[in-house]
N, C-alpha and C. Protein backbone atom coordinates (compact mmCIF):
# COMPACT_ATOMS: atom_id res chain seq x y z
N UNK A 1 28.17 96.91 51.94
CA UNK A 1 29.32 97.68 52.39
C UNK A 1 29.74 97.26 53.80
N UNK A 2 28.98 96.95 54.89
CA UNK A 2 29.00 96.15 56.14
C UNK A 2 29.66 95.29 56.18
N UNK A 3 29.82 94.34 54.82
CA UNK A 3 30.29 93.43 54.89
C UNK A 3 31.84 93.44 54.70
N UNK A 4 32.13 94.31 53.59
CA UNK A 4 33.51 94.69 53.67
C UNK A 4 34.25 95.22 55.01
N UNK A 5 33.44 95.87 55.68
CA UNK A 5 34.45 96.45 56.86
C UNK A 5 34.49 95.87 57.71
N UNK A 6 33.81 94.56 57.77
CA UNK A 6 33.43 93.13 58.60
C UNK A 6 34.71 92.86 58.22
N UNK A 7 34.98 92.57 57.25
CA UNK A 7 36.41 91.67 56.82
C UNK A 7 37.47 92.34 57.07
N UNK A 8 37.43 93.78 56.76
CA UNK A 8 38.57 94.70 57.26
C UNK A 8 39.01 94.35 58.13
N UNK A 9 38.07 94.55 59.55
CA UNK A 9 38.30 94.53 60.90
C UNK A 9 39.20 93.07 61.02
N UNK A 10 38.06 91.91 60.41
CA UNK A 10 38.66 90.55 60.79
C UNK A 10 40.13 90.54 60.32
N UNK A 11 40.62 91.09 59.26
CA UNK A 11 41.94 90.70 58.76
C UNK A 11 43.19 91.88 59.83
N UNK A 12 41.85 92.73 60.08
CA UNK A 12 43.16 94.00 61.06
C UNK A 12 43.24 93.19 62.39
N UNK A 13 42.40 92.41 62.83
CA UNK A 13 42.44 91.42 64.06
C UNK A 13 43.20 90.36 63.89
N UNK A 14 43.41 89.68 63.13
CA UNK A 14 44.10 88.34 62.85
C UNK A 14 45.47 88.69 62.29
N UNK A 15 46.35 88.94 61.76
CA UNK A 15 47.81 89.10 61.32
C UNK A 15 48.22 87.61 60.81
N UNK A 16 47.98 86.92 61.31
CA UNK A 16 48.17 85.60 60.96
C UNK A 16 47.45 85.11 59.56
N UNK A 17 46.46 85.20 59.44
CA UNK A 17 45.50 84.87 58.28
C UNK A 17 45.77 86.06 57.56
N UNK A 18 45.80 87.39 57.53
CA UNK A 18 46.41 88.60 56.71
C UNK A 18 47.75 88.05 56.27
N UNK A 19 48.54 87.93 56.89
CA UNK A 19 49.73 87.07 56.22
C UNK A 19 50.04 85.60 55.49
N UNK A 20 48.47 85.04 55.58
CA UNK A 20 48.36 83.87 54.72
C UNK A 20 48.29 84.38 53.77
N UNK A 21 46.92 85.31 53.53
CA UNK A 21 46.29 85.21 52.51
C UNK A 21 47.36 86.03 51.76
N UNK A 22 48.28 87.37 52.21
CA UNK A 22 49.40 87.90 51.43
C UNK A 22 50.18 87.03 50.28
N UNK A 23 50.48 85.91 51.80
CA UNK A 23 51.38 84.63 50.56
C UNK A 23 51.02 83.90 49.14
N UNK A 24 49.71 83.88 49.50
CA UNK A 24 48.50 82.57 48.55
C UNK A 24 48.51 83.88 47.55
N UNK A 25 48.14 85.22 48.08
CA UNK A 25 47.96 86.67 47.00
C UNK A 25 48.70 86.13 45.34
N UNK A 26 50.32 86.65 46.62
CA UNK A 26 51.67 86.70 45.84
C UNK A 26 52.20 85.74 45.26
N UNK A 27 51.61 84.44 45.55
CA UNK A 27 52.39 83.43 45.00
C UNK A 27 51.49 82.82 43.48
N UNK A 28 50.31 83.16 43.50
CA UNK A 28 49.01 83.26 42.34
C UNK A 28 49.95 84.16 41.45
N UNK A 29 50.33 85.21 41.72
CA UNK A 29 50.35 86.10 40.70
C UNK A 29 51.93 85.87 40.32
N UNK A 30 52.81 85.53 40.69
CA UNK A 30 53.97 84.98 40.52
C UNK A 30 53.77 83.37 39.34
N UNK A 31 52.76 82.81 39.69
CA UNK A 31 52.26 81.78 39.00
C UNK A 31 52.13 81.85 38.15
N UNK A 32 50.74 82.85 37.91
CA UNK A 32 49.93 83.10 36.66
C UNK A 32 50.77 84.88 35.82
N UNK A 33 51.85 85.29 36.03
CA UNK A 33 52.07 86.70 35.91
C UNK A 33 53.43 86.16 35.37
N UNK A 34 54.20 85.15 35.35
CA UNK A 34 55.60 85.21 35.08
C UNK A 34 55.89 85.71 34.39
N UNK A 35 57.36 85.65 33.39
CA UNK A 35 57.85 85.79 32.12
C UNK A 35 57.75 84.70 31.15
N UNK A 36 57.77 82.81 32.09
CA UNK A 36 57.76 82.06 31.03
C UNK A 36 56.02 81.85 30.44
N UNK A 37 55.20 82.04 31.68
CA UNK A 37 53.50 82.46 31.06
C UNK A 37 53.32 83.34 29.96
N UNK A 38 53.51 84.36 30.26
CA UNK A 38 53.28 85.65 30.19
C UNK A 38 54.00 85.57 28.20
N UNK A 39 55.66 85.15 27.69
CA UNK A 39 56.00 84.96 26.24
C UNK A 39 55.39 84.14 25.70
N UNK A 40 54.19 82.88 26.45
CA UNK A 40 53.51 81.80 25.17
C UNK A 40 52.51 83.02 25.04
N UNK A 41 52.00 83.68 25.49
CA UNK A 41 50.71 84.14 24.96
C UNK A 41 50.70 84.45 23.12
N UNK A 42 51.15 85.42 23.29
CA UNK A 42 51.17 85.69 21.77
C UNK A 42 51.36 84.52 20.67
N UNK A 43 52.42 83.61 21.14
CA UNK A 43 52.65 82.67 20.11
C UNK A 43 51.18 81.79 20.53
N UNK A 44 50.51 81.43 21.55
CA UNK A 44 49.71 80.82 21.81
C UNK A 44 48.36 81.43 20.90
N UNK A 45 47.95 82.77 20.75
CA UNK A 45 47.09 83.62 19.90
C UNK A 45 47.62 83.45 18.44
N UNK A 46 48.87 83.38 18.21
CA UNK A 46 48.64 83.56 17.20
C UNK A 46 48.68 82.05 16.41
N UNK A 47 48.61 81.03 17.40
CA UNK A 47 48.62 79.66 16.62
C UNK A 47 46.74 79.36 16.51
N UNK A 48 46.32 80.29 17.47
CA UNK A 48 44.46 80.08 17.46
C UNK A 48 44.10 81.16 15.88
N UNK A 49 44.62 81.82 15.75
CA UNK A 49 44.13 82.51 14.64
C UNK A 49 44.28 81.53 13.50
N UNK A 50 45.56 81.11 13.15
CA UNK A 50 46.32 80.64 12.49
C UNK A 50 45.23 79.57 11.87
N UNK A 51 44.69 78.48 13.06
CA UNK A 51 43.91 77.56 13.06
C UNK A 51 42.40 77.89 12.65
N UNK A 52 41.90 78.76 13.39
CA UNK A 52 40.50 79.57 12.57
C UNK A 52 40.62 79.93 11.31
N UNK A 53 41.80 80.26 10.46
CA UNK A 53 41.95 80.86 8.88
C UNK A 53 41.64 79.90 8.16
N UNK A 54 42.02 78.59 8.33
CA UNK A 54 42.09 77.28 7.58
C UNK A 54 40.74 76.54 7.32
């Protein structure tokens, strides 16, 4: 638990690196979270099923 509020502090001290890591956060999940990711799934599942039946 020490260790977390170690990092707290460090990121409430730095603003600079708190605002890196915000960017690197948001831009992962913009990546991996889109709309064009996010519509293969299903067709992507359902071409793995598809392939296991056979």
């Amino acid at each position: 638990m020490d260790d977390i509020v170690e990092k707290m502090f460090s990121l409430a001290n730095d603003p600079e690196m708190a605002k890196q890591m915000g960017e690197r956060g948001k831009n992962i999940v913009f990546e991996k979270y889109n709309c064009s990711v996010i519509e293969k799934r299903p067709t992507d599942l359902y071409r793995t099923i598809m392939k296991t039946k056979r």
